[in-house]
C-alpha atoms as a PDB file:
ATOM      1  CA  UNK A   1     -14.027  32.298 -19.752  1.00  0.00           C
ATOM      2  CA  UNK A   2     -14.693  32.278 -15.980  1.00  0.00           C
ATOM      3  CA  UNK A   3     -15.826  28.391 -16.465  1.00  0.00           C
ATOM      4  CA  UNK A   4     -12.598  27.650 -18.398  1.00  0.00           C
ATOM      5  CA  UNK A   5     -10.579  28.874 -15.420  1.00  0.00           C
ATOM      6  CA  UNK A   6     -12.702  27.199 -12.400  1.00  0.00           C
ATOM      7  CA  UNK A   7     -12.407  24.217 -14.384  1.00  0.00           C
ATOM      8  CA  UNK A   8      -8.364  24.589 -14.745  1.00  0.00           C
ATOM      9  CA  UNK A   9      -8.113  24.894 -11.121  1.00  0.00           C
ATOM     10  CA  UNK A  10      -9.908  21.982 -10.144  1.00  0.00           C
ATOM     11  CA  UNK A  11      -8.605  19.541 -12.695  1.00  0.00           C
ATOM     12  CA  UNK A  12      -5.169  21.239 -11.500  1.00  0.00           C
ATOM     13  CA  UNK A  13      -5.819  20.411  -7.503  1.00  0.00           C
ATOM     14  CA  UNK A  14      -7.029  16.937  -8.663  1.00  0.00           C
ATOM     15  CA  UNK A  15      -4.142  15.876 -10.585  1.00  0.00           C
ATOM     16  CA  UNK A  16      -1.927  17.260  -7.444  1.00  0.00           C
ATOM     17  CA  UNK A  17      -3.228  15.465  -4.642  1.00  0.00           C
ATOM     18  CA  UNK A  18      -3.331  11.945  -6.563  1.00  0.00           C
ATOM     19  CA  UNK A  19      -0.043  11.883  -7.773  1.00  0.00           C
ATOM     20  CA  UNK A  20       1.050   9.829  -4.414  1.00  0.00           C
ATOM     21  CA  UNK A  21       0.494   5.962  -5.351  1.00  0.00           C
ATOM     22  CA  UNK A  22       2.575   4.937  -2.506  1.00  0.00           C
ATOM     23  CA  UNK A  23       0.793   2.181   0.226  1.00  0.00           C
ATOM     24  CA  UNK A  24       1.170   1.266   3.922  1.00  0.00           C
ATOM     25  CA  UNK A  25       0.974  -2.458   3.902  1.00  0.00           C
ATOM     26  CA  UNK A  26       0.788  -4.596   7.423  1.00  0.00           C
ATOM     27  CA  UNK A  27       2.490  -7.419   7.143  1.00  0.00           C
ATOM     28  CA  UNK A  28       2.402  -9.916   9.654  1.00  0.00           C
ATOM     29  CA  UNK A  29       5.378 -12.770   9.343  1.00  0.00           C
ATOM     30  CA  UNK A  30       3.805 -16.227  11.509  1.00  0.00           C
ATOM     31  CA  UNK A  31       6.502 -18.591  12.882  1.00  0.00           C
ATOM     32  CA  UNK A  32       4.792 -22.458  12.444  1.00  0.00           C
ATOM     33  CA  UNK A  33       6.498 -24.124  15.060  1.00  0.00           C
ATOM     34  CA  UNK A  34       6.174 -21.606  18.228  1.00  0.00           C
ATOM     35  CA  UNK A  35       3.051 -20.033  16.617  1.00  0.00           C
ATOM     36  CA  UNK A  36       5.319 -16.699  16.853  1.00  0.00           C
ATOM     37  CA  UNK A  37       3.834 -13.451  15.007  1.00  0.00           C
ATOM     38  CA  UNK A  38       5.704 -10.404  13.550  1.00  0.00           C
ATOM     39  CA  UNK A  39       4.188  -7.363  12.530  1.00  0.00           C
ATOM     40  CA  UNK A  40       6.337  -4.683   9.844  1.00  0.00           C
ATOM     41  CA  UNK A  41       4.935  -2.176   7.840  1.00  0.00           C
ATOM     42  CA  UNK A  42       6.209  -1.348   4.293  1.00  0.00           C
ATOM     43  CA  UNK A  43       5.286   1.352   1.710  1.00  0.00           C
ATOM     44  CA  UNK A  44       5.538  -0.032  -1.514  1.00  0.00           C
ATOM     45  CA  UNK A  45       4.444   2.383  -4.424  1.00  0.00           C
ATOM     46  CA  UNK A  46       3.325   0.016  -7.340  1.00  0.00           C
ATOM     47  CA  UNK A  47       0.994  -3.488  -6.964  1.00  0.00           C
ATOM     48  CA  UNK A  48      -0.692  -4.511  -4.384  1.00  0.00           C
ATOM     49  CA  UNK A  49       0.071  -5.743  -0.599  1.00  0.00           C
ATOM     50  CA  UNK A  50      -0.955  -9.146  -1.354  1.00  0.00           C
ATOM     51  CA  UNK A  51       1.959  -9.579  -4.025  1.00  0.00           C
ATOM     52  CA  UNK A  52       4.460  -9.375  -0.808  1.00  0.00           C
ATOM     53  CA  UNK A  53       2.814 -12.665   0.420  1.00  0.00           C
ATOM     54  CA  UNK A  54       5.116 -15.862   0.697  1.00  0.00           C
ATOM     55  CA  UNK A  55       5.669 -18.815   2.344  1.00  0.00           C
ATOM     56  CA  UNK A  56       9.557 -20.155   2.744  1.00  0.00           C
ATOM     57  CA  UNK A  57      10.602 -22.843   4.820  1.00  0.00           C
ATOM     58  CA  UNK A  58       7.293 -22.681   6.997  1.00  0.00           C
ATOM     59  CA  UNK A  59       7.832 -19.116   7.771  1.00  0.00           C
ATOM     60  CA  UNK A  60       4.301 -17.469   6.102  1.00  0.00           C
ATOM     61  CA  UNK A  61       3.971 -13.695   5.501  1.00  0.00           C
ATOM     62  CA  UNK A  62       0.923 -12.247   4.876  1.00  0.00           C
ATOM     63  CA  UNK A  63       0.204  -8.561   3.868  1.00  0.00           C
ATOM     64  CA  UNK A  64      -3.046  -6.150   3.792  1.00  0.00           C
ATOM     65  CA  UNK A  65      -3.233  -2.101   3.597  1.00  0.00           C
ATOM     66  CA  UNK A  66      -3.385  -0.302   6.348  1.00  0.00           C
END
């Protein structure tokens, strides 16, 4: 019965410390003309950083996890 309980308890601190599914993700935003880079960082909670990546106009944004 002991068992039983130890294993309660652990499966029970488990499932409350991965419930966060939230992610830094660096992305840097590069200018193409004046070779101009911005950093931001934005949590996001589902995919992954590399979905955030585009390219418009020139302007290219690439993101990674922190």
């Amino acid at each position: 019965m002991k068992r039983l309980f130890v294993l309660l308890a652990v499966c029970a601190v488990v499932s409350f410390t991965s419930c966060s599914k939230e992610k830094d993700c660096a992305c840097t935003t590069t200018e193409p003309l004046t070779g101009l880079e911005t950093t931001t960082t934005i949590t996001i909670e589902e995919g992954k950083c590399s979905d955030l990546d585009t390219n418009v106009a020139g302007l290219t944004t690439t993101c990674v996890r922190e």
